[in-house]
N, C-alpha and C. Protein backbone atom coordinates (compact mmCIF):
# COMPACT_ATOMS: atom_id res chain seq x y z
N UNK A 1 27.47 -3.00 -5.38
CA UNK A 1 26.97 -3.70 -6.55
C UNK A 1 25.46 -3.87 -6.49
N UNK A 2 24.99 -3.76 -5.36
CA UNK A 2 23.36 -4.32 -5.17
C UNK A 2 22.74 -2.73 -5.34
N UNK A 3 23.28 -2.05 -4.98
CA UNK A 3 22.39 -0.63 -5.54
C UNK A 3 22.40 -0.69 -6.99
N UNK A 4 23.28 -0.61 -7.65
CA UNK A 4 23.30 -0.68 -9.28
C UNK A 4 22.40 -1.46 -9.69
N UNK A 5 22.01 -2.95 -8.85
CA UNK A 5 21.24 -3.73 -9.59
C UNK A 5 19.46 -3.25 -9.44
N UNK A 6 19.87 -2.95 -8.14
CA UNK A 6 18.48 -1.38 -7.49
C UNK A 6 18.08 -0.99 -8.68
N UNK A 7 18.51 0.13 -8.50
CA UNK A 7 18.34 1.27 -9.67
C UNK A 7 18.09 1.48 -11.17
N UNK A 8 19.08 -0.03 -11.60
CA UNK A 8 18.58 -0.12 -12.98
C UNK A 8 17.06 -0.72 -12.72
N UNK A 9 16.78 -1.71 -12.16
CA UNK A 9 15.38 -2.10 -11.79
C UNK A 9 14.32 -1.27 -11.63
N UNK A 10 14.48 -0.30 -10.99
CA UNK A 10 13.73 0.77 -10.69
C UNK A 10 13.18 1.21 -12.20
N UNK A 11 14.41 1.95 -12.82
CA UNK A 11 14.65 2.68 -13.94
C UNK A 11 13.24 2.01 -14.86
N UNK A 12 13.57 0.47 -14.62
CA UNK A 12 12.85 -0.12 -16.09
C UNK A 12 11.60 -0.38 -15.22
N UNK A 13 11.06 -0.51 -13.96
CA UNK A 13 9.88 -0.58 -13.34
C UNK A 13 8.78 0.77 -13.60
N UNK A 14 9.72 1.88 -13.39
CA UNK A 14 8.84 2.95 -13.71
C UNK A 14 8.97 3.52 -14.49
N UNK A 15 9.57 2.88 -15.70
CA UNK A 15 9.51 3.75 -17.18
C UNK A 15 8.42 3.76 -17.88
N UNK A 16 7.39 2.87 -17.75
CA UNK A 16 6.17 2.93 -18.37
C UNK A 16 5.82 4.19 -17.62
N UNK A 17 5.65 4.22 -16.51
CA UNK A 17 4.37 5.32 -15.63
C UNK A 17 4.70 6.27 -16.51
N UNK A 18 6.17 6.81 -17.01
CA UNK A 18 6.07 8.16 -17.39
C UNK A 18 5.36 8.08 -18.27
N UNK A 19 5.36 7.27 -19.32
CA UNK A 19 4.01 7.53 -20.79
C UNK A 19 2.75 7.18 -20.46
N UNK A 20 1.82 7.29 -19.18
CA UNK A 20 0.79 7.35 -18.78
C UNK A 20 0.42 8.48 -18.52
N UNK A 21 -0.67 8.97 -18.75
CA UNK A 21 -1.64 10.27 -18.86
C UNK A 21 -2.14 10.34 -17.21
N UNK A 22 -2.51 11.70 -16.58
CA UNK A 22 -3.28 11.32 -16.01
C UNK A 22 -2.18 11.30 -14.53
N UNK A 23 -2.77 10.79 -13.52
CA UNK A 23 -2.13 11.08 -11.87
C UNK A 23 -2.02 9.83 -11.75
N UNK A 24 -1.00 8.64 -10.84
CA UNK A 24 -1.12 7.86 -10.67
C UNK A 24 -2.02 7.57 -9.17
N UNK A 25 -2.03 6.51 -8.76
CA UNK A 25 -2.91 6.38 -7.57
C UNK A 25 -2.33 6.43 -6.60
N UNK A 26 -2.05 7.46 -6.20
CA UNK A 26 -0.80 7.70 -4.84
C UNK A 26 -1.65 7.01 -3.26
N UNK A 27 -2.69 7.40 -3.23
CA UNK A 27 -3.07 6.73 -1.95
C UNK A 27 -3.41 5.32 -2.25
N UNK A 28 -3.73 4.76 -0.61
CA UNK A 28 -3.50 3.36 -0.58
C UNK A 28 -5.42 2.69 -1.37
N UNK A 29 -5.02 1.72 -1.96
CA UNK A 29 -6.52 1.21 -2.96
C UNK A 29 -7.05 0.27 -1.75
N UNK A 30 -8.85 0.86 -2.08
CA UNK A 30 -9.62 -0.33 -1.11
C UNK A 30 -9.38 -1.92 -1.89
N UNK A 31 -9.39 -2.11 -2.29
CA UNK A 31 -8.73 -3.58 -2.29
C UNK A 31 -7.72 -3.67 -2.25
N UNK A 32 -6.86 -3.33 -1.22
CA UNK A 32 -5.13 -4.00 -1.07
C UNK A 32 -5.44 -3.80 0.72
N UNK A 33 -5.06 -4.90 1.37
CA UNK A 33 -4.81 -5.44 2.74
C UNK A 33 -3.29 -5.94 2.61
N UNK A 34 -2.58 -4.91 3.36
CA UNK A 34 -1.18 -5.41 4.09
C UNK A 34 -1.73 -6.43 5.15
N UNK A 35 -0.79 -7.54 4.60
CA UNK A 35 -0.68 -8.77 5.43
C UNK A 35 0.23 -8.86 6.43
N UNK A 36 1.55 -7.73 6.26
CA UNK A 36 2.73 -7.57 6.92
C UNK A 36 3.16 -6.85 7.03
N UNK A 37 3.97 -6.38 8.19
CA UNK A 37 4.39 -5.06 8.36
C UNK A 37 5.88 -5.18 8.00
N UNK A 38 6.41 -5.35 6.98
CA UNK A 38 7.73 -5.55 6.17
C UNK A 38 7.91 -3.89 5.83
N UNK A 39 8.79 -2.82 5.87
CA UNK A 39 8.86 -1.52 5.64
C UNK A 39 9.31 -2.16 4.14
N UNK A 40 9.55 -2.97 3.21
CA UNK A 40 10.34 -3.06 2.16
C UNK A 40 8.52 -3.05 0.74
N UNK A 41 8.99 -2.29 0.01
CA UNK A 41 7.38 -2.74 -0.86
C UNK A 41 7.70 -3.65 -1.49
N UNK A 42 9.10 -4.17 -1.59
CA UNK A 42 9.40 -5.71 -2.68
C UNK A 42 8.82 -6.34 -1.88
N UNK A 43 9.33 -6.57 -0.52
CA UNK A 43 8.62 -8.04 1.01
C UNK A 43 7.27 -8.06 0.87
N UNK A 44 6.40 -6.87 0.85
CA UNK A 44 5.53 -6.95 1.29
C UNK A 44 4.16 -7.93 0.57
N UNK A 45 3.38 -8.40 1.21
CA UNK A 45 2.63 -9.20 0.50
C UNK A 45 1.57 -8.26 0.52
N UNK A 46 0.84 -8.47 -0.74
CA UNK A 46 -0.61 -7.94 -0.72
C UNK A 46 -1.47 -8.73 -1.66
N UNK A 47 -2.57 -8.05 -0.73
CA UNK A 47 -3.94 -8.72 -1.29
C UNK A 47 -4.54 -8.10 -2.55
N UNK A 48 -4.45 -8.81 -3.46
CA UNK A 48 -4.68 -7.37 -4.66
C UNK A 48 -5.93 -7.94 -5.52
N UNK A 49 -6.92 -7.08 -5.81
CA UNK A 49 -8.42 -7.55 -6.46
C UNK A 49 -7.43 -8.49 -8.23
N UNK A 50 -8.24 -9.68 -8.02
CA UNK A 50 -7.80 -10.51 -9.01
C UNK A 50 -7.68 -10.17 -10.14
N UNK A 51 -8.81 -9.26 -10.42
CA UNK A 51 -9.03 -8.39 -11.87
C UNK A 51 -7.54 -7.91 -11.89
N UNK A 52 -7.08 -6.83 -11.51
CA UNK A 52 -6.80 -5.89 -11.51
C UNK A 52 -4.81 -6.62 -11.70
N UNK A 53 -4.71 -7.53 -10.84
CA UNK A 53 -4.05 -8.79 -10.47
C UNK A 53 -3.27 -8.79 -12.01
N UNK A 54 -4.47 -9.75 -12.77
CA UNK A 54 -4.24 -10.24 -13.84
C UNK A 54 -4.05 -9.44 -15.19
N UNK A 55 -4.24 -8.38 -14.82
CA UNK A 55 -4.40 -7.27 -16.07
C UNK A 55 -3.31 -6.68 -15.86
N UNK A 56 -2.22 -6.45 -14.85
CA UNK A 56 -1.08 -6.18 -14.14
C UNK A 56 -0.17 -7.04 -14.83
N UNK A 57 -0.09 -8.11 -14.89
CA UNK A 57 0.22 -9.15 -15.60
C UNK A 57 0.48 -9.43 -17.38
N UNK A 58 -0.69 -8.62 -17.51
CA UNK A 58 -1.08 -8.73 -18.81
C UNK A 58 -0.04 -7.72 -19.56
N UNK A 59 -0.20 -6.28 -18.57
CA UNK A 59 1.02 -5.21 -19.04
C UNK A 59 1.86 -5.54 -18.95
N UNK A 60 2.82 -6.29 -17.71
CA UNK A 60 4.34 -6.68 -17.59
C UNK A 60 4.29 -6.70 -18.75
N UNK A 61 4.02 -7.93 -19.63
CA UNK A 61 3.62 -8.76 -20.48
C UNK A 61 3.78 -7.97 -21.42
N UNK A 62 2.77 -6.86 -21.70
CA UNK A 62 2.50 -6.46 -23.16
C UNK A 62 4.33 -5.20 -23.18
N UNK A 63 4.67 -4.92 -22.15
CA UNK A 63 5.64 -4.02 -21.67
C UNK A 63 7.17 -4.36 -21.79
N UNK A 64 6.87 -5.68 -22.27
CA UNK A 64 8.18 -6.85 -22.26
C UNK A 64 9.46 -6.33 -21.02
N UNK A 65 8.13 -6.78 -19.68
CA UNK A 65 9.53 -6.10 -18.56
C UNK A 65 10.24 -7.04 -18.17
N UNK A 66 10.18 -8.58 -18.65
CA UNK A 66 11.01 -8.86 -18.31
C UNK A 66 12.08 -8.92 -19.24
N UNK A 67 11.84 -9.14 -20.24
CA UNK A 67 13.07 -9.16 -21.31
C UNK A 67 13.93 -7.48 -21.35
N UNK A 68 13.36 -6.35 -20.62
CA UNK A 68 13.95 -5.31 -20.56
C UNK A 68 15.09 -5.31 -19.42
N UNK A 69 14.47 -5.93 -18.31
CA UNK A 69 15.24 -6.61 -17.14
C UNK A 69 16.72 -7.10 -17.12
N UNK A 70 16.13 -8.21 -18.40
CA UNK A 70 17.08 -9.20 -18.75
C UNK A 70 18.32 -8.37 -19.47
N UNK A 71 17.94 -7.07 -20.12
CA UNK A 71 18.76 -6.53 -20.65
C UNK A 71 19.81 -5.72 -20.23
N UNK A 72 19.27 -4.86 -19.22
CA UNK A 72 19.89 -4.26 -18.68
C UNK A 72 20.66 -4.85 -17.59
N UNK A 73 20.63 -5.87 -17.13
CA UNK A 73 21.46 -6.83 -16.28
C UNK A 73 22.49 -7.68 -17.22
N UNK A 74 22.04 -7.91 -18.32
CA UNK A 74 23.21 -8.27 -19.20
C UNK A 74 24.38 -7.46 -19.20
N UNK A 75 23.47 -6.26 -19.37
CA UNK A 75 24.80 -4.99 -20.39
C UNK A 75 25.39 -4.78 -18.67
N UNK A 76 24.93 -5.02 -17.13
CA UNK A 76 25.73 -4.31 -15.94
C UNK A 76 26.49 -5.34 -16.02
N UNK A 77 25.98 -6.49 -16.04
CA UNK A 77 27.38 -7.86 -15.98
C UNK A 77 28.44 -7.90 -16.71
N UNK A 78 28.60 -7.07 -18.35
CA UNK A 78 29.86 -7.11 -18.77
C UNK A 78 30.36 -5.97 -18.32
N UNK A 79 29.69 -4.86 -17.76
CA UNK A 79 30.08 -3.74 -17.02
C UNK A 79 30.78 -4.37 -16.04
N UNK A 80 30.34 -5.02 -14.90
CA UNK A 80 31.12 -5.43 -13.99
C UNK A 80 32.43 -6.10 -13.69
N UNK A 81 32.87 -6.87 -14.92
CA UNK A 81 33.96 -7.11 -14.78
C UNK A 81 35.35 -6.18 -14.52
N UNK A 82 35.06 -5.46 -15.12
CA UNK A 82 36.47 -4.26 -14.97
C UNK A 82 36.11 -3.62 -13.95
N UNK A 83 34.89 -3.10 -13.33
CA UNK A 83 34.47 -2.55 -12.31
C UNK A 83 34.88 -2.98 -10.77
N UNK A 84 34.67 -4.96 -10.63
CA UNK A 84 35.28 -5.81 -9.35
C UNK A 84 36.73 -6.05 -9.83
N UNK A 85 37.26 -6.07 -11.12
CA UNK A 85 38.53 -6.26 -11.22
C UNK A 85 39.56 -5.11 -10.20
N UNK A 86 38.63 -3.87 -10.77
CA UNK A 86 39.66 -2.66 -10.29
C UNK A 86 39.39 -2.48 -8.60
N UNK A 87 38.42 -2.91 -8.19
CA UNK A 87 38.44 -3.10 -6.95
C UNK A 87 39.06 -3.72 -5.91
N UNK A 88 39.62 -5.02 -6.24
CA UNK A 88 40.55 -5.96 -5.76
C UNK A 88 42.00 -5.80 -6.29
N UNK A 89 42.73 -5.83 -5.08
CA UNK A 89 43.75 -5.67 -5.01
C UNK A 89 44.74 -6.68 -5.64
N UNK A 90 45.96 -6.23 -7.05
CA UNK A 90 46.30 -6.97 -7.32
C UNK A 90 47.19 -8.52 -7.34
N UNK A 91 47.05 -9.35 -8.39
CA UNK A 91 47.44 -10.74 -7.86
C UNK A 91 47.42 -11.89 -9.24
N UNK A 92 47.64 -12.97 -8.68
CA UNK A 92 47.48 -14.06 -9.95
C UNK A 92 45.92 -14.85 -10.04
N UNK A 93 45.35 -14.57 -8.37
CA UNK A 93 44.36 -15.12 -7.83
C UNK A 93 42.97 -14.20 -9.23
N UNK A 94 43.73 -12.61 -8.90
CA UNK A 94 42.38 -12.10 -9.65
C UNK A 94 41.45 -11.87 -10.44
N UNK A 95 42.23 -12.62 -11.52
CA UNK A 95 41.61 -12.74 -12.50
C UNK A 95 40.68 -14.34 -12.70
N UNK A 96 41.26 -15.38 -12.24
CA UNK A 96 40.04 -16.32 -11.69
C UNK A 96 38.95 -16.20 -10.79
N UNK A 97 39.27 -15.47 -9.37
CA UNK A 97 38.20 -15.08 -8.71
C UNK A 97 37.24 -14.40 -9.25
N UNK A 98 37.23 -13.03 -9.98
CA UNK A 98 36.57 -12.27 -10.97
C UNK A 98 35.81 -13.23 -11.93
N UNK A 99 36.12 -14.09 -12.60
CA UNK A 99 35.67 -15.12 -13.61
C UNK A 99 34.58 -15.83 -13.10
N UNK A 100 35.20 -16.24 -12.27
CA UNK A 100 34.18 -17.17 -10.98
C UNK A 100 32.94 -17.03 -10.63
N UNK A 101 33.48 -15.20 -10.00
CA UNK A 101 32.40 -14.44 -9.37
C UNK A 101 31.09 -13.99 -10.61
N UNK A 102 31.75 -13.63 -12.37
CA UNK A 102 30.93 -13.57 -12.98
C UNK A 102 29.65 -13.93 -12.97
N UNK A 103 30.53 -15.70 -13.00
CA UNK A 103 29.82 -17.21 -13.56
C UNK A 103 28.77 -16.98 -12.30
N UNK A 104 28.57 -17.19 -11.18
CA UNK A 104 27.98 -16.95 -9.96
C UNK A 104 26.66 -16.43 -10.39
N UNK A 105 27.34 -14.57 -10.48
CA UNK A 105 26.35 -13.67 -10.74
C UNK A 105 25.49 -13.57 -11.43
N UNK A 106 25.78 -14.01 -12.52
CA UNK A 106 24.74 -14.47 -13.74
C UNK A 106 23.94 -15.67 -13.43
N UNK A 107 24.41 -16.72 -12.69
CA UNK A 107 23.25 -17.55 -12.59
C UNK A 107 22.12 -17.02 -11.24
N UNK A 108 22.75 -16.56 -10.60
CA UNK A 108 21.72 -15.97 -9.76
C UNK A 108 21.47 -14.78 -10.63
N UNK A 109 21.11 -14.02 -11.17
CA UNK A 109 20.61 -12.95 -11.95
C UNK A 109 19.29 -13.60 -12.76
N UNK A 110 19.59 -14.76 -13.30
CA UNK A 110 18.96 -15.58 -14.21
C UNK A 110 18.08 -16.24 -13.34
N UNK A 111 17.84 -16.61 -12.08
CA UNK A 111 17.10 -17.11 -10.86
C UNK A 111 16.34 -16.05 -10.63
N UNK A 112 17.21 -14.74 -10.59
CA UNK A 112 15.86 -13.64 -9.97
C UNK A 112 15.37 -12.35 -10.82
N UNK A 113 15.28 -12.83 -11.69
CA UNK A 113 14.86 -11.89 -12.91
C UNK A 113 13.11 -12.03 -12.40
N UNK A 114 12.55 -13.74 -12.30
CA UNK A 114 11.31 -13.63 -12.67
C UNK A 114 10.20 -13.14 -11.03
N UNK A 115 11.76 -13.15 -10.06
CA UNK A 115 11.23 -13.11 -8.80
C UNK A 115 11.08 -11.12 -8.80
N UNK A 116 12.21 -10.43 -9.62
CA UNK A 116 11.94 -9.47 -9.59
C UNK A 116 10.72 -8.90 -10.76
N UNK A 117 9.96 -9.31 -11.28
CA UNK A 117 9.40 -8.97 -12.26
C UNK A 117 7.74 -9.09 -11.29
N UNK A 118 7.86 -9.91 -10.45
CA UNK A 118 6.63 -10.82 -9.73
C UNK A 118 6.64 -9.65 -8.68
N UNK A 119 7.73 -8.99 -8.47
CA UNK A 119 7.81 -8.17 -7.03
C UNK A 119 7.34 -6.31 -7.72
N UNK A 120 6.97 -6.24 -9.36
CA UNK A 120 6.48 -5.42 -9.57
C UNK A 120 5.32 -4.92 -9.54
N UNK A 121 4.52 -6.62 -9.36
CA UNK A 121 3.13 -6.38 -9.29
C UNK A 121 2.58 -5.60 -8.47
N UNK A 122 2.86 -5.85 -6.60
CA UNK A 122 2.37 -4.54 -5.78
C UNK A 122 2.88 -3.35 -6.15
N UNK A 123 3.83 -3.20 -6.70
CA UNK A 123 4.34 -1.78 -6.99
C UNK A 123 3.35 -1.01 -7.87
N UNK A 124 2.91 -1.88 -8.96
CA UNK A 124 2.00 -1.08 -10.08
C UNK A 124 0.22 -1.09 -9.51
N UNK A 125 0.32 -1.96 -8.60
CA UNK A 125 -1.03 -1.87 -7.65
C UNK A 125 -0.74 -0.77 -6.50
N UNK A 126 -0.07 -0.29 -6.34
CA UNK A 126 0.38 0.54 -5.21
C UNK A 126 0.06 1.93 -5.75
N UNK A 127 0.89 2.33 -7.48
CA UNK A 127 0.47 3.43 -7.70
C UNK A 127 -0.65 3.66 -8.48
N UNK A 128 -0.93 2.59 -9.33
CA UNK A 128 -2.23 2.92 -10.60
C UNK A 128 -3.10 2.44 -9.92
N UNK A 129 -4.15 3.18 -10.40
CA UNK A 129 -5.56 2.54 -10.03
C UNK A 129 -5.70 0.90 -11.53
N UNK A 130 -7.10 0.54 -10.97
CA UNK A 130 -7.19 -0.42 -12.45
C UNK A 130 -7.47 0.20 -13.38
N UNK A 131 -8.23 1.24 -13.71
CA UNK A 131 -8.62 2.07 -14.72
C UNK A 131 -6.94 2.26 -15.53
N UNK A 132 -6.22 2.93 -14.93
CA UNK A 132 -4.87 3.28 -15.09
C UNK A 132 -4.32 2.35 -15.70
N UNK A 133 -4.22 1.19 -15.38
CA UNK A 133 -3.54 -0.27 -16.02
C UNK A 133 -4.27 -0.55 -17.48
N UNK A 134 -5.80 -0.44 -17.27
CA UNK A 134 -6.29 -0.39 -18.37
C UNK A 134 -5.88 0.38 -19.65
N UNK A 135 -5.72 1.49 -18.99
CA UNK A 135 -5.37 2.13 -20.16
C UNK A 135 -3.72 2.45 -20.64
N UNK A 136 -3.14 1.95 -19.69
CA UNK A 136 -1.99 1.73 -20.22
C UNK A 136 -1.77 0.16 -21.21
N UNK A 137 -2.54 -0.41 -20.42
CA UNK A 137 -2.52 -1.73 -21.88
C UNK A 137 -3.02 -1.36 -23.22
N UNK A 138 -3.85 -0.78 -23.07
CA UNK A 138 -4.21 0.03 -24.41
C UNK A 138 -3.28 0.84 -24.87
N UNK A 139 -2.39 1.31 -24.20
CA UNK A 139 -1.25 2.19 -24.80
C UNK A 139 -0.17 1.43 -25.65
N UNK A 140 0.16 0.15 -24.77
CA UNK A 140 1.06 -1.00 -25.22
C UNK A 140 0.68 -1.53 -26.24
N UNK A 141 -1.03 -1.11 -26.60
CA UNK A 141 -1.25 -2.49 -28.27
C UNK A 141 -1.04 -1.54 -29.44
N UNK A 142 -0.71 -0.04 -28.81
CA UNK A 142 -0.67 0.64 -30.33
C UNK A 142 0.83 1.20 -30.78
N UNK A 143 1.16 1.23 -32.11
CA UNK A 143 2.07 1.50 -32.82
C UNK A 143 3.33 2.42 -31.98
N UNK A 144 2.66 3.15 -31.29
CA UNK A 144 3.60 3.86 -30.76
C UNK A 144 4.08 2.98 -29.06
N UNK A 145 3.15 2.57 -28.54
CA UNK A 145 3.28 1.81 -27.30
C UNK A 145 4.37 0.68 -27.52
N UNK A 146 4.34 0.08 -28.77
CA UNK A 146 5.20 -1.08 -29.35
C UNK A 146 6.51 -0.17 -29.23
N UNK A 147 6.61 0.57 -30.16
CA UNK A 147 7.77 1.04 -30.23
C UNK A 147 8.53 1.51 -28.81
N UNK A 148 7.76 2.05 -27.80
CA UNK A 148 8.76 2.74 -26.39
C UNK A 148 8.48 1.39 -25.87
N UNK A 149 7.92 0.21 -26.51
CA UNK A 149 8.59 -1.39 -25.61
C UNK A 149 10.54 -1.06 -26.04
N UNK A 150 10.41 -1.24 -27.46
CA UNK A 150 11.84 -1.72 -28.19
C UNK A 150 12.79 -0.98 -27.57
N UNK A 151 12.27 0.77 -27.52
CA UNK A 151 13.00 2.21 -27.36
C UNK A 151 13.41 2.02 -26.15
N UNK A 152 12.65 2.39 -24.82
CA UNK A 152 13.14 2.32 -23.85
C UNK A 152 13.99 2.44 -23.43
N UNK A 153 14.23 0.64 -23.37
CA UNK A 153 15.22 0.38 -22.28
C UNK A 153 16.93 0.65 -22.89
N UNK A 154 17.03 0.97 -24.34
CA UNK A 154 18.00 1.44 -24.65
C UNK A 154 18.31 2.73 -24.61
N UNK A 155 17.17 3.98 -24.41
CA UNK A 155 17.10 5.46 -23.96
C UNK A 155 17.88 5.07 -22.78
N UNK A 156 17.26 4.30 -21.63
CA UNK A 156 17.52 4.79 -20.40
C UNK A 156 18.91 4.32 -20.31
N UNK A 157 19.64 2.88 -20.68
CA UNK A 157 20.76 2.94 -20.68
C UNK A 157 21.71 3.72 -21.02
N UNK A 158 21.14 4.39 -22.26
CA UNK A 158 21.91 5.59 -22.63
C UNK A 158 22.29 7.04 -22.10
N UNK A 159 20.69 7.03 -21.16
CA UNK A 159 20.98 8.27 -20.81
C UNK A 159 21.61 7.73 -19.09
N UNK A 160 21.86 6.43 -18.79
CA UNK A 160 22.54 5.91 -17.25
C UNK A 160 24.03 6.18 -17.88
N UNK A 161 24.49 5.63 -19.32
CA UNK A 161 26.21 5.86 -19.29
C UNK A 161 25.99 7.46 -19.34
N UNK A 162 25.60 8.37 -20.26
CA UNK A 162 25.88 9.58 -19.79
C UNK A 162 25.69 10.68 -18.43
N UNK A 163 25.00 9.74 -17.74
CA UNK A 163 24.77 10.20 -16.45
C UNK A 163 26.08 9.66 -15.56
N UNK A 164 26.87 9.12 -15.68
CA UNK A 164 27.99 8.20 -15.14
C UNK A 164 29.24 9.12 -15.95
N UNK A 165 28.96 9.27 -17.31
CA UNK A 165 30.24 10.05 -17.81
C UNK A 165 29.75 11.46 -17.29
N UNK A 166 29.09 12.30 -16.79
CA UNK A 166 28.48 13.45 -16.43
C UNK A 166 29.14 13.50 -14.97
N UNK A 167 28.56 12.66 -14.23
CA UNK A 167 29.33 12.53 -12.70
C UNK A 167 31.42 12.36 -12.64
N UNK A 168 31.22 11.41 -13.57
CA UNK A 168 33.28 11.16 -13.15
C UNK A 168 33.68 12.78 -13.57
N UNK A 169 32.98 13.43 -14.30
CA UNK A 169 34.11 14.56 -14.91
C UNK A 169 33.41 15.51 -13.90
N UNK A 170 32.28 15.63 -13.20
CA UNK A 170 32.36 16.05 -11.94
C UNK A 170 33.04 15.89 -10.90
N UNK A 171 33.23 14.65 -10.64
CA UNK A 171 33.73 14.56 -9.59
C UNK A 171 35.15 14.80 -9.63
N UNK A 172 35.77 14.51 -11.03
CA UNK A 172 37.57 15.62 -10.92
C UNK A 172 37.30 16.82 -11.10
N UNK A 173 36.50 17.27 -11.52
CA UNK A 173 36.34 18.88 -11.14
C UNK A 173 36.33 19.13 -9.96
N UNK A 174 35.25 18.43 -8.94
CA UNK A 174 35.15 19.19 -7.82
C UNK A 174 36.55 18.65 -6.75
N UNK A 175 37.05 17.65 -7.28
CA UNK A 175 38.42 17.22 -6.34
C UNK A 175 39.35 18.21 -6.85
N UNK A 176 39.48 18.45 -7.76
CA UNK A 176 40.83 19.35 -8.66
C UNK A 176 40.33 20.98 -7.81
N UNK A 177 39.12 21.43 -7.56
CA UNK A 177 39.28 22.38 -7.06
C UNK A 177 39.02 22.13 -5.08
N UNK A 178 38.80 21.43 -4.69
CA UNK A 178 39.03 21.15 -3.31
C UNK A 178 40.37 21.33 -3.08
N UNK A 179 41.48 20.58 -4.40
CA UNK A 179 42.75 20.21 -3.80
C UNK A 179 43.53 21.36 -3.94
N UNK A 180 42.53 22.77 -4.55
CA UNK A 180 43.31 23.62 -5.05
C UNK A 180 42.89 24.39 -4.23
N UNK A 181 42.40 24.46 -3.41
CA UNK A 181 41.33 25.22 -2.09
C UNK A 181 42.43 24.79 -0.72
N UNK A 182 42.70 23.73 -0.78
CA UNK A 182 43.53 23.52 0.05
C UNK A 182 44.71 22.55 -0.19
N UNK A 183 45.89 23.32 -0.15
CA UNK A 183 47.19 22.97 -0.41
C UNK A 183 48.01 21.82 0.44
N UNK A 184 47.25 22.05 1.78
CA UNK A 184 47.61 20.89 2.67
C UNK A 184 47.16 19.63 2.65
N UNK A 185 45.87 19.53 1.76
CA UNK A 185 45.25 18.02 1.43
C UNK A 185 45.86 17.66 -0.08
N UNK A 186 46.18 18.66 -0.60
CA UNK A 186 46.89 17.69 -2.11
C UNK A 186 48.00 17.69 -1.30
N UNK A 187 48.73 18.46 -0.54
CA UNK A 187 50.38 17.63 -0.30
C UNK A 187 50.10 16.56 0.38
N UNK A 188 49.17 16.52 1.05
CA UNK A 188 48.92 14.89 2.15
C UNK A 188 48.73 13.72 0.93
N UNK A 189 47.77 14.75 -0.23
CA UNK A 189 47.08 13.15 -0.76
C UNK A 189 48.80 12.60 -1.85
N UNK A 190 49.69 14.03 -2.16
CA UNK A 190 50.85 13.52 -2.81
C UNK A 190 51.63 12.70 -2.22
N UNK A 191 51.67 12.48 -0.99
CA UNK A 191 52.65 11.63 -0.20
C UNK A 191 52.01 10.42 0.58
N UNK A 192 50.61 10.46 0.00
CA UNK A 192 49.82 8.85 -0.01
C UNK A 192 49.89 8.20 -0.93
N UNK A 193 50.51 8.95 -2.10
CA UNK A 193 49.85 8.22 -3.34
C UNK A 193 51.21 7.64 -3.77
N UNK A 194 52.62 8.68 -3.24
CA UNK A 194 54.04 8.20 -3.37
C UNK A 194 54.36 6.98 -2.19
N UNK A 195 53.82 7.07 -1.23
CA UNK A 195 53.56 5.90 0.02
C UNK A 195 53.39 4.51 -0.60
N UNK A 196 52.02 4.48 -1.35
CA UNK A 196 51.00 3.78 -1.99
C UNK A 196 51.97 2.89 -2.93
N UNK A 197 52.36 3.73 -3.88
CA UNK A 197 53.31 3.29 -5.06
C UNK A 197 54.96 2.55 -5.06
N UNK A 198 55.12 3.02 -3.42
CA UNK A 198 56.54 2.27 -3.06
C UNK A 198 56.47 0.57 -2.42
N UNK A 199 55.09 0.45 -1.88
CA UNK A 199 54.71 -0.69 -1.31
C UNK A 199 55.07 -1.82 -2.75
């Protein structure tokens, strides 16, 4: 479950870079001092020129990343219910535990939305220079910058369920021909699954 929450994060962290012109700042910037040797770039603290800081800020901002955040953690949380349902083994317990676990998830989701939004800042100091930020805020005040705010984060969801319906019908393809490659693992998996079903 914590990779999913990964990845969509990611997704909406570096969806701006793609509509930026230009190379991002792959090497490390003279104003940033690692304070810590944390291998994680969320942990890590840095020292970041204030300018540059606040204008970082200014894009989240003009980029509406957190309300994109907020979105896409909405739409995984009603995802998730059928997802931990089918995972747990059935009962009378499961459908309260599941409920429970919702209620949980969402309030911690709602706790670390602003901690993950705060943990983008070295990230966008890591790859853009300030020039870069600059001119991506300038990208965000015009007609079209507005619009891939709104667009976005509903592209990428869209193109995450078809990337998910793309994989399952892979992955019975490539089982349907494994099992047809070898005759001795579909009879094993037929007499797990008749095993399975007598319990």
């Amino acid at each position: 479950m914590k990779i999913r929450v990964h990845i969509a994060s990611a997704i909406l962290l570096l969806a701006p870079s793609a509509l930026a012109k230009g190379k991002a700042n792959q090497g490390p910037s003279p104003q940033r001092v690692p304070v810590s040797d944390s291998s994680s770039d969320l942990s890590r603290q840095l020292t970041i020129d204030p300018a540059k800081e606040a204008d970082i800020h200014r894009l989240l901002e003009l980029s509406e990343t957190r309300a994109a955040m907020t979105q896409v953690m909405d739409t995984m949380e009603k995802n998730m219910g059928p997802w931990v349902t089918g995972s747990l083994p059935a009962g009378d317990y499961r459908d309260k535990l599941v409920d429970l676990f919702l209620e949980k998830y969402h309030d911690h989701v709602k706790a670390e939305i602003q901690l993950l939004v705060d943990a983008a800042v070295p990230l966008y100091d890591k790859y853009f220079s300030h020039e870069d930020i600059k001119g991506l805020i300038q990208f965000y005040k015009t007609p079209v910058g507005q619009k891939a705010v709104s667009v976005l984060p509903i592209l990428w969801m869209e193109i995450q369920a078809q990337g998910m319906r793309m994989g399952g019908k892979l992955a019975d393809q490539c089982i349907a021909e494994v099992l047809a490659e070898h005759p001795d693992l579909q009879k094993a998996l037929a007499e797990a699954q008749k095993a399975d079903s007598s319990k």
